[in-house]
PDB file of N, CA and C in Angstrom:
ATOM      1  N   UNK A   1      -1.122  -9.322   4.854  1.00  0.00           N
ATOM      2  CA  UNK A   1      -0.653  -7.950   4.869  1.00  0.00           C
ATOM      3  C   UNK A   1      -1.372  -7.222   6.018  1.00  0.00           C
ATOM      4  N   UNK A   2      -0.758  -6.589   6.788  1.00  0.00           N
ATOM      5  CA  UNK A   2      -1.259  -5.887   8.145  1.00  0.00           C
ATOM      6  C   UNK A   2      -2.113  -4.858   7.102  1.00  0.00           C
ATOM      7  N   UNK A   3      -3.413  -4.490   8.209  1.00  0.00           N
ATOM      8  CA  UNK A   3      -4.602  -3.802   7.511  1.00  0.00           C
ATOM      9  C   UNK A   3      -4.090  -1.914   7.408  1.00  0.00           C
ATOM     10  N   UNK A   4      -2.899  -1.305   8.060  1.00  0.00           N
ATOM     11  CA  UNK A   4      -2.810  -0.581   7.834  1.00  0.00           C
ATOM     12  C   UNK A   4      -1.423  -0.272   6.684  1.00  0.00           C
ATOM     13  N   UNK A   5      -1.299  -1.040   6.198  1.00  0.00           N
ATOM     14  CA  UNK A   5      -0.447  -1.459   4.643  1.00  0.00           C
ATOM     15  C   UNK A   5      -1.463  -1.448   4.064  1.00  0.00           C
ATOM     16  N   UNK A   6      -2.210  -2.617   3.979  1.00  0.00           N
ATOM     17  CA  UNK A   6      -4.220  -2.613   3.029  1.00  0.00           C
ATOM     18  C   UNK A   6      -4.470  -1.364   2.730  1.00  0.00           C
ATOM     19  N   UNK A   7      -4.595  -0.577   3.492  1.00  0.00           N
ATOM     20  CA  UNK A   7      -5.742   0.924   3.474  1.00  0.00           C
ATOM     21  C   UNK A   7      -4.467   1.761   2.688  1.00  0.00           C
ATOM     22  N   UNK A   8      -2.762   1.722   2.840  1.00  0.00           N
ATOM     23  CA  UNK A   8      -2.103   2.691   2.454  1.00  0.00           C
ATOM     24  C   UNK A   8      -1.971   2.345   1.287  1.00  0.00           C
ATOM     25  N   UNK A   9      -1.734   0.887   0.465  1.00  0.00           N
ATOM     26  CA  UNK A   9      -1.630   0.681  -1.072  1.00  0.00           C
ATOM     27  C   UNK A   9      -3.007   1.539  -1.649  1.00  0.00           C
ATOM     28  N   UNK A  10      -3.857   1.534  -1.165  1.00  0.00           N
ATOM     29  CA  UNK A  10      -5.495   1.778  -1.436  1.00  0.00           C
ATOM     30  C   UNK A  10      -4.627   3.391  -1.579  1.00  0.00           C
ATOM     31  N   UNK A  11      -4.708   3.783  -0.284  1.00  0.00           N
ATOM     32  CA  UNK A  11      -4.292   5.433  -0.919  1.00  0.00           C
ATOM     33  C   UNK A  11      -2.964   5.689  -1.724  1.00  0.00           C
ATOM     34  N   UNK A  12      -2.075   5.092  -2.032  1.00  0.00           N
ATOM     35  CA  UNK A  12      -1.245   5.171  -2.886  1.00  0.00           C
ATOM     36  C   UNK A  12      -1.718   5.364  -4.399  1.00  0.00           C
ATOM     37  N   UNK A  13      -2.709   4.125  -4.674  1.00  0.00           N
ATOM     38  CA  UNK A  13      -3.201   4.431  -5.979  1.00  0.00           C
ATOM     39  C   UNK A  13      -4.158   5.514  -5.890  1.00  0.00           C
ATOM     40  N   UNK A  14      -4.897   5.360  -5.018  1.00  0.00           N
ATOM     41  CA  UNK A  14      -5.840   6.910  -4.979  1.00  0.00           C
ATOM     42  C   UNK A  14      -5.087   8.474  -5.287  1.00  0.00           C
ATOM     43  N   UNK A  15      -3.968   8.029  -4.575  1.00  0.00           N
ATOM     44  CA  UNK A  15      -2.788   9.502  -4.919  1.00  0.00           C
ATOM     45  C   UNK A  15      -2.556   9.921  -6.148  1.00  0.00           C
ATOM     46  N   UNK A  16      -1.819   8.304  -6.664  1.00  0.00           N
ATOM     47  CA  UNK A  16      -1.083   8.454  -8.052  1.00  0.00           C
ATOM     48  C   UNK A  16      -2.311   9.138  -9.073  1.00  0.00           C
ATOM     49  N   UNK A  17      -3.604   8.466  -8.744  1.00  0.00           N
ATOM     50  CA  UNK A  17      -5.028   8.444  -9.954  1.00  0.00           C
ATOM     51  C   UNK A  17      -5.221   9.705  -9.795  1.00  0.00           C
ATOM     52  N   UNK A  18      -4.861  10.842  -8.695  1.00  0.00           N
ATOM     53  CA  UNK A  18      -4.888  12.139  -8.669  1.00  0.00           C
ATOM     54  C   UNK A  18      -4.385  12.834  -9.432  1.00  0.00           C
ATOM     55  N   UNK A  19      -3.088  12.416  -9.410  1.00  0.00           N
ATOM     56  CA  UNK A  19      -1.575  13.078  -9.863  1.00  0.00           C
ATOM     57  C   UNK A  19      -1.494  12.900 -11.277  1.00  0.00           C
ATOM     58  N   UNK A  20      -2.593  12.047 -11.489  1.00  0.00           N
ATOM     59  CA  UNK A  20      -2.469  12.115 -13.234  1.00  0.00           C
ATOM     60  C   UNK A  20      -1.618  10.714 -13.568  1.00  0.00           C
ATOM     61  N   UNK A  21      -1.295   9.374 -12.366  1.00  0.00           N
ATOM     62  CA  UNK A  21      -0.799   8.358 -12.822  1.00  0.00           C
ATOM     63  C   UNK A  21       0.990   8.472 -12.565  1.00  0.00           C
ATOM     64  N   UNK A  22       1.570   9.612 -11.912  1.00  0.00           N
ATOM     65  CA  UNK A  22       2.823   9.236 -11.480  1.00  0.00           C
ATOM     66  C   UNK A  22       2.580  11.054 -10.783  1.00  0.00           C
ATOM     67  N   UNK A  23       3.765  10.467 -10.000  1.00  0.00           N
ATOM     68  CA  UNK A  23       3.891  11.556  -8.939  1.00  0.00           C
ATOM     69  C   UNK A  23       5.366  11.249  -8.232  1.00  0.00           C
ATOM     70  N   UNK A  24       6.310  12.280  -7.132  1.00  0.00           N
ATOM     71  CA  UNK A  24       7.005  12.025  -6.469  1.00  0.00           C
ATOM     72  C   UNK A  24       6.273  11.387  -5.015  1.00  0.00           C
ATOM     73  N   UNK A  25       7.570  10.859  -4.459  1.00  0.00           N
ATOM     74  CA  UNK A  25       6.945  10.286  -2.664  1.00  0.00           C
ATOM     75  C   UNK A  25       6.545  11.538  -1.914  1.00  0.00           C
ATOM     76  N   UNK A  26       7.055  12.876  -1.984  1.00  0.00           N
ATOM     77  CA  UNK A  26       6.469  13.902  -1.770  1.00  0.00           C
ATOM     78  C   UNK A  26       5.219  13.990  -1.739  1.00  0.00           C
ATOM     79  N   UNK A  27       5.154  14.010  -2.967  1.00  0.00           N
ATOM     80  CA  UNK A  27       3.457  14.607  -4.094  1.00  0.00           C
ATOM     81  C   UNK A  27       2.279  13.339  -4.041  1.00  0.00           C
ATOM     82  N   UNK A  28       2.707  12.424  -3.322  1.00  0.00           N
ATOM     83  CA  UNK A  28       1.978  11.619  -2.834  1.00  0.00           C
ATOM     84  C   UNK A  28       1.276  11.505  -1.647  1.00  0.00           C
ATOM     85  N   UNK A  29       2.476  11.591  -0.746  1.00  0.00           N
ATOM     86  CA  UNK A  29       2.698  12.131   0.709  1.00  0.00           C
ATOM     87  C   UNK A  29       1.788  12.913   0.993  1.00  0.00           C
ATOM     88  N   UNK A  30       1.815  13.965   0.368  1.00  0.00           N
ATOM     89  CA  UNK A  30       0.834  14.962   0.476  1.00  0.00           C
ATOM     90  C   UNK A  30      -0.672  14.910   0.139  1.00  0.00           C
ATOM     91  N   UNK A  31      -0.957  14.320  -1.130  1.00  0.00           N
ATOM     92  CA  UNK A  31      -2.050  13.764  -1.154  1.00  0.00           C
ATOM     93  C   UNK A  31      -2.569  13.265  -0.457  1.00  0.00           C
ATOM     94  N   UNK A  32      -1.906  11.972   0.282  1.00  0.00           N
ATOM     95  CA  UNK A  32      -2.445  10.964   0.913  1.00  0.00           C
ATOM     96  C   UNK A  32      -3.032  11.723   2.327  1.00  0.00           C
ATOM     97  N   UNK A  33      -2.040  12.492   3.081  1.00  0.00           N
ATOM     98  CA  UNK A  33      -2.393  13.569   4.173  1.00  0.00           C
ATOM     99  C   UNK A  33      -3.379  14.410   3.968  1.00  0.00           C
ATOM    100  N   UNK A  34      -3.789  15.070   2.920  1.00  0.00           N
ATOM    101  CA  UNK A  34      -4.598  15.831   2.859  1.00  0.00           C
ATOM    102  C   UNK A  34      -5.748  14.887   2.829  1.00  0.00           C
ATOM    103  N   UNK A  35      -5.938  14.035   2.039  1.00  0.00           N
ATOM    104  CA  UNK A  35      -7.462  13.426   1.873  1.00  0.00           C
ATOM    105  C   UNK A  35      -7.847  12.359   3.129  1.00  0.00           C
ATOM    106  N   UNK A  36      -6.463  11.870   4.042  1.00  0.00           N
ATOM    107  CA  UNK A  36      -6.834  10.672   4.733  1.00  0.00           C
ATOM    108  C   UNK A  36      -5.936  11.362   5.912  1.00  0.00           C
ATOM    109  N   UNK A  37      -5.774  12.577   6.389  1.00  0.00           N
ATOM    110  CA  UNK A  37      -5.205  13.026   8.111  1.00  0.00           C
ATOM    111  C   UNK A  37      -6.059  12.937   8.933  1.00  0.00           C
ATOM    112  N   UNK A  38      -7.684  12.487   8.532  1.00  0.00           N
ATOM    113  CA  UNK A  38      -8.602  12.209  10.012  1.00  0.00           C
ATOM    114  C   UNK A  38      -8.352  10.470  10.312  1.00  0.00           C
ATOM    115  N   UNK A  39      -7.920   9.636   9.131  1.00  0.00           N
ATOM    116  CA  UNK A  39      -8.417   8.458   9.448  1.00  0.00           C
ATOM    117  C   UNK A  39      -6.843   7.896   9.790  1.00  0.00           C
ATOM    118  N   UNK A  40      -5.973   8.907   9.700  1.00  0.00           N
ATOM    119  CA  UNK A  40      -4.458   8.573   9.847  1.00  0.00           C
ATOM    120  C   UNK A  40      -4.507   8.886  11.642  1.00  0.00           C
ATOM    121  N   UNK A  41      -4.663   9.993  12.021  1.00  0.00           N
ATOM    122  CA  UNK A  41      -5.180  10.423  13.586  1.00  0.00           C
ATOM    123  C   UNK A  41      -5.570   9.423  14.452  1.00  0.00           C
ATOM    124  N   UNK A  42      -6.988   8.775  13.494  1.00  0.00           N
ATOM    125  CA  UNK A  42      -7.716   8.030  14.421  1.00  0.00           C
ATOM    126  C   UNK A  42      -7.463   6.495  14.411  1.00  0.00           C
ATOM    127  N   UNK A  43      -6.479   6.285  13.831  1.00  0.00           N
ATOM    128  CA  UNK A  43      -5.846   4.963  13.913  1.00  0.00           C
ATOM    129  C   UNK A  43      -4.452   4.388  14.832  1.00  0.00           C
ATOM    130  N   UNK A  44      -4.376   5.295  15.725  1.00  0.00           N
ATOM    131  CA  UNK A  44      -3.396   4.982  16.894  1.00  0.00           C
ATOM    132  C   UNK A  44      -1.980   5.129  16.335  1.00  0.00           C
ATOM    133  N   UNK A  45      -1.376   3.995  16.158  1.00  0.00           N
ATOM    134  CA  UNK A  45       0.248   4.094  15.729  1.00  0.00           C
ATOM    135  C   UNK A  45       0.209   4.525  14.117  1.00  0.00           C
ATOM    136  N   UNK A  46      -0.723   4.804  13.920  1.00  0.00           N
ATOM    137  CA  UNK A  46      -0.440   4.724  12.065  1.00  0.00           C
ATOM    138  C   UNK A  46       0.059   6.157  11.501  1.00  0.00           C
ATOM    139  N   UNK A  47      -0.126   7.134  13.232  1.00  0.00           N
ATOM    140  CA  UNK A  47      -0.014   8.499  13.215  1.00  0.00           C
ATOM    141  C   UNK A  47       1.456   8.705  12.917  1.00  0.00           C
ATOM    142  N   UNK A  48       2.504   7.677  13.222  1.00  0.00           N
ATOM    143  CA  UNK A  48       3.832   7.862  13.868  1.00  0.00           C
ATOM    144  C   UNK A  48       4.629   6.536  12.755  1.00  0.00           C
ATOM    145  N   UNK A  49       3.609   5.833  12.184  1.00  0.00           N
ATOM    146  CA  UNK A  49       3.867   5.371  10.910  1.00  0.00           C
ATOM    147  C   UNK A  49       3.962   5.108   9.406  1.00  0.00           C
ATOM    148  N   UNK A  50       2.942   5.774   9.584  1.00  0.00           N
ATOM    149  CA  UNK A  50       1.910   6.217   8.059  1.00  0.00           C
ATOM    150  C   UNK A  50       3.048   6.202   7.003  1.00  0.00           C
ATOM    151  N   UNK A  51       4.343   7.115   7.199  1.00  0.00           N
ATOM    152  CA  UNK A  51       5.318   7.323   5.822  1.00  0.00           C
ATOM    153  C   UNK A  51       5.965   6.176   5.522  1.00  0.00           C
ATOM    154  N   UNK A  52       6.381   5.572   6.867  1.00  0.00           N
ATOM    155  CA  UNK A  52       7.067   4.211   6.801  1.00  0.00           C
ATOM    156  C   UNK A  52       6.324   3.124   5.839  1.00  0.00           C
ATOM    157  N   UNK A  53       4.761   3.175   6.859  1.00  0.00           N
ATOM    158  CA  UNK A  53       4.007   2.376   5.676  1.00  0.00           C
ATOM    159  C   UNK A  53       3.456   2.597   3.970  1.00  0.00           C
ATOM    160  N   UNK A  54       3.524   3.874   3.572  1.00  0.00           N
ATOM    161  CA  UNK A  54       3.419   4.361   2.517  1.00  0.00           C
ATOM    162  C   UNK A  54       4.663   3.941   1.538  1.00  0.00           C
ATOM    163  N   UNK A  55       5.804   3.928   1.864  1.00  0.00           N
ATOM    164  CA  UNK A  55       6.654   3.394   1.622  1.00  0.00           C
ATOM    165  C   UNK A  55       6.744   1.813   1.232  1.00  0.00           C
ATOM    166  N   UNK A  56       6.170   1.243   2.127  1.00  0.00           N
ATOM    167  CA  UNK A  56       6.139  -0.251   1.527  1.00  0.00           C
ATOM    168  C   UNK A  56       4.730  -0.332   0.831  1.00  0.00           C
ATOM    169  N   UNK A  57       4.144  -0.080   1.131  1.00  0.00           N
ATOM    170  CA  UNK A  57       3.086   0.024  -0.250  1.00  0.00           C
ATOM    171  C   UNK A  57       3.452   0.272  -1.152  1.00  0.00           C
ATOM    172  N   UNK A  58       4.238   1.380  -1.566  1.00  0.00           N
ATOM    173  CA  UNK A  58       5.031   1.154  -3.027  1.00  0.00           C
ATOM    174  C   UNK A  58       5.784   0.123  -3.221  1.00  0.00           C
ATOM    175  N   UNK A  59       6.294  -0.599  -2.370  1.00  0.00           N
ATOM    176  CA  UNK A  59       7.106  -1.744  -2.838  1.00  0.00           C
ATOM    177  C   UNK A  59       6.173  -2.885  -3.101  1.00  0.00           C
ATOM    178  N   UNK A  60       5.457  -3.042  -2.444  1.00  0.00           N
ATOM    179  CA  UNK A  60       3.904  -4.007  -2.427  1.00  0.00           C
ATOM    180  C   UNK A  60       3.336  -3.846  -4.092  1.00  0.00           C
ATOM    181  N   UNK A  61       3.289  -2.688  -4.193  1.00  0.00           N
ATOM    182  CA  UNK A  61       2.361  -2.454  -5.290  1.00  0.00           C
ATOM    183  C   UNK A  61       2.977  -2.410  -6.930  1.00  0.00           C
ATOM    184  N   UNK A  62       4.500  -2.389  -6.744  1.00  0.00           N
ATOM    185  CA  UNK A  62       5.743  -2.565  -7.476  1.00  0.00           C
ATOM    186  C   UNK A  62       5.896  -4.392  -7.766  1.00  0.00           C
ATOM    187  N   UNK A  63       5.840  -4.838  -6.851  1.00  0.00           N
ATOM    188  CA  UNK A  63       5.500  -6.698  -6.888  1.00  0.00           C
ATOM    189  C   UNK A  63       4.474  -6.815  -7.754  1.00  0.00           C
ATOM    190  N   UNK A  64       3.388  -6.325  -7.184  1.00  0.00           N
ATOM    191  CA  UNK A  64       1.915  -6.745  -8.048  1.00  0.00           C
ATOM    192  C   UNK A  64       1.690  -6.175  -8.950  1.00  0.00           C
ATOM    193  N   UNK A  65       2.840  -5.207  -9.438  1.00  0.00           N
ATOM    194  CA  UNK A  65       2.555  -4.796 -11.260  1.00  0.00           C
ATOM    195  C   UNK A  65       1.680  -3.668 -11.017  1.00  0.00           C
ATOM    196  N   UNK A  66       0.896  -3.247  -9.835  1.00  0.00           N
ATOM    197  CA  UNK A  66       0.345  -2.027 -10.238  1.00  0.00           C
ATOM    198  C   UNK A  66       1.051  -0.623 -10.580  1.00  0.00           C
ATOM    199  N   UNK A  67       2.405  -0.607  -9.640  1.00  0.00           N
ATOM    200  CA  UNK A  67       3.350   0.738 -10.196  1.00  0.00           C
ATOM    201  C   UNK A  67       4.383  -0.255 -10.756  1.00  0.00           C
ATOM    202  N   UNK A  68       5.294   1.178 -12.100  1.00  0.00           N
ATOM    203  CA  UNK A  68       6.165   0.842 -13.299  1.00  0.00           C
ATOM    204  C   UNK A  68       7.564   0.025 -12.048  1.00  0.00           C
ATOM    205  N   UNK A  69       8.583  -0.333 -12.601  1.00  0.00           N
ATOM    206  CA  UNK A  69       9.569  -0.958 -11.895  1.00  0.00           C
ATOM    207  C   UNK A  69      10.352   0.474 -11.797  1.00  0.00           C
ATOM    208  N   UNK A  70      10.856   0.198 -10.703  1.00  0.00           N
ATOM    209  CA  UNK A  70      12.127   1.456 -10.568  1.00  0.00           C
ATOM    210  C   UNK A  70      12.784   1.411 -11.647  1.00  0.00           C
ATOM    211  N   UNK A  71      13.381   0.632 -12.084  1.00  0.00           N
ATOM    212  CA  UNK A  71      14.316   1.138 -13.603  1.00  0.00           C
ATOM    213  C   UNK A  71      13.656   1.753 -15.104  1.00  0.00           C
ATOM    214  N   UNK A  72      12.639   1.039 -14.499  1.00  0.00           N
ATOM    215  CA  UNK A  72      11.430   2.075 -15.962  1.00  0.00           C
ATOM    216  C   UNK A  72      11.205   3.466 -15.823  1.00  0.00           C
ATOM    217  N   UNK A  73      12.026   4.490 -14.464  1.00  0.00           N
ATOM    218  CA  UNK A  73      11.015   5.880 -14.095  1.00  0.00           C
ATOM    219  C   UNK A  73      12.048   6.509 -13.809  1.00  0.00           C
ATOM    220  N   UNK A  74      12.217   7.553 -14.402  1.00  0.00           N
ATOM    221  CA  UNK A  74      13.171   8.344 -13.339  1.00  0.00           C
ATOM    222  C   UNK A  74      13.320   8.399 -11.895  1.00  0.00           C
ATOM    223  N   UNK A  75      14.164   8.742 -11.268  1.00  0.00           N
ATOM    224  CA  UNK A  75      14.536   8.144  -9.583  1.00  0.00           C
ATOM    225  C   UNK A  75      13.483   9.468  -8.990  1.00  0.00           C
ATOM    226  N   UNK A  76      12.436   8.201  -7.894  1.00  0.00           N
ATOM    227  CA  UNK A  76      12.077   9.360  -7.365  1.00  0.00           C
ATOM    228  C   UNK A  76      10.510   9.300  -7.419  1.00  0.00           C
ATOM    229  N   UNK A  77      10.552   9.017  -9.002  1.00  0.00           N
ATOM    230  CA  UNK A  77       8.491   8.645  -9.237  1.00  0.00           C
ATOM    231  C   UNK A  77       8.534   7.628  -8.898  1.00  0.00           C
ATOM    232  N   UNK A  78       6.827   7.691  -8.221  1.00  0.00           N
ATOM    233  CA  UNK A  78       6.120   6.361  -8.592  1.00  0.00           C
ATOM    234  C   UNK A  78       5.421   6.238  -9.945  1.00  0.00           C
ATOM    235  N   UNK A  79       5.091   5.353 -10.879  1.00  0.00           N
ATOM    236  CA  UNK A  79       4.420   5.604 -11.645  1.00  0.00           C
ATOM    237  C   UNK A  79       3.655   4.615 -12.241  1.00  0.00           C
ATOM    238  N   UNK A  80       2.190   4.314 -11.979  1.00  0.00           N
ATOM    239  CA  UNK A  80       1.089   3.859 -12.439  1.00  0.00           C
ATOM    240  C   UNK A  80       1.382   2.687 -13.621  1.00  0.00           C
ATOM    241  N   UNK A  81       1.317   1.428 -13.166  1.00  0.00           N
ATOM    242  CA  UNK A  81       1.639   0.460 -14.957  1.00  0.00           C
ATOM    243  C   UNK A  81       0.507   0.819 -15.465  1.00  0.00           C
TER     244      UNK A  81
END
């Protein structure tokens, strides 16, 4: 897994564990920006990728059982197994 997928599953769950364990891609989004926009900056392309990769981290993390399956959540959450 490319290391800037690594670091975004990492803040994905860091988001969700915020949010109380489910959240929208929004309400994540935002999280993730607020706590990690210096280390998103200082990582070259990750500035101009970051959502793309946030995105497959949920799918990553949907494989490995850490978030519910899309048909378990209303459209839209992620949400914490």
């Amino acid at each position: 897994m490319p290391r800037a997928r690594e670091m975004m599953t990492e803040w994905v769950v860091e988001a969700l564990q915020q949010l109380g364990g489910r959240g929208t891609i929004l309400d994540i989004s935002r999280r993730v920006w607020d706590r990690h926009e210096p280390d998103i900056r200082a990582a070259g392309d990750l500035l101009y990728e970051w959502q793309y990769e946030l995105r497959w981290a949920g799918d990553i993390l949907r494989r490995d059982g850490v978030l519910r399956p899309t048909e378990d959540v209303p459209r839209g959450i992620w949400e914490l197994a």
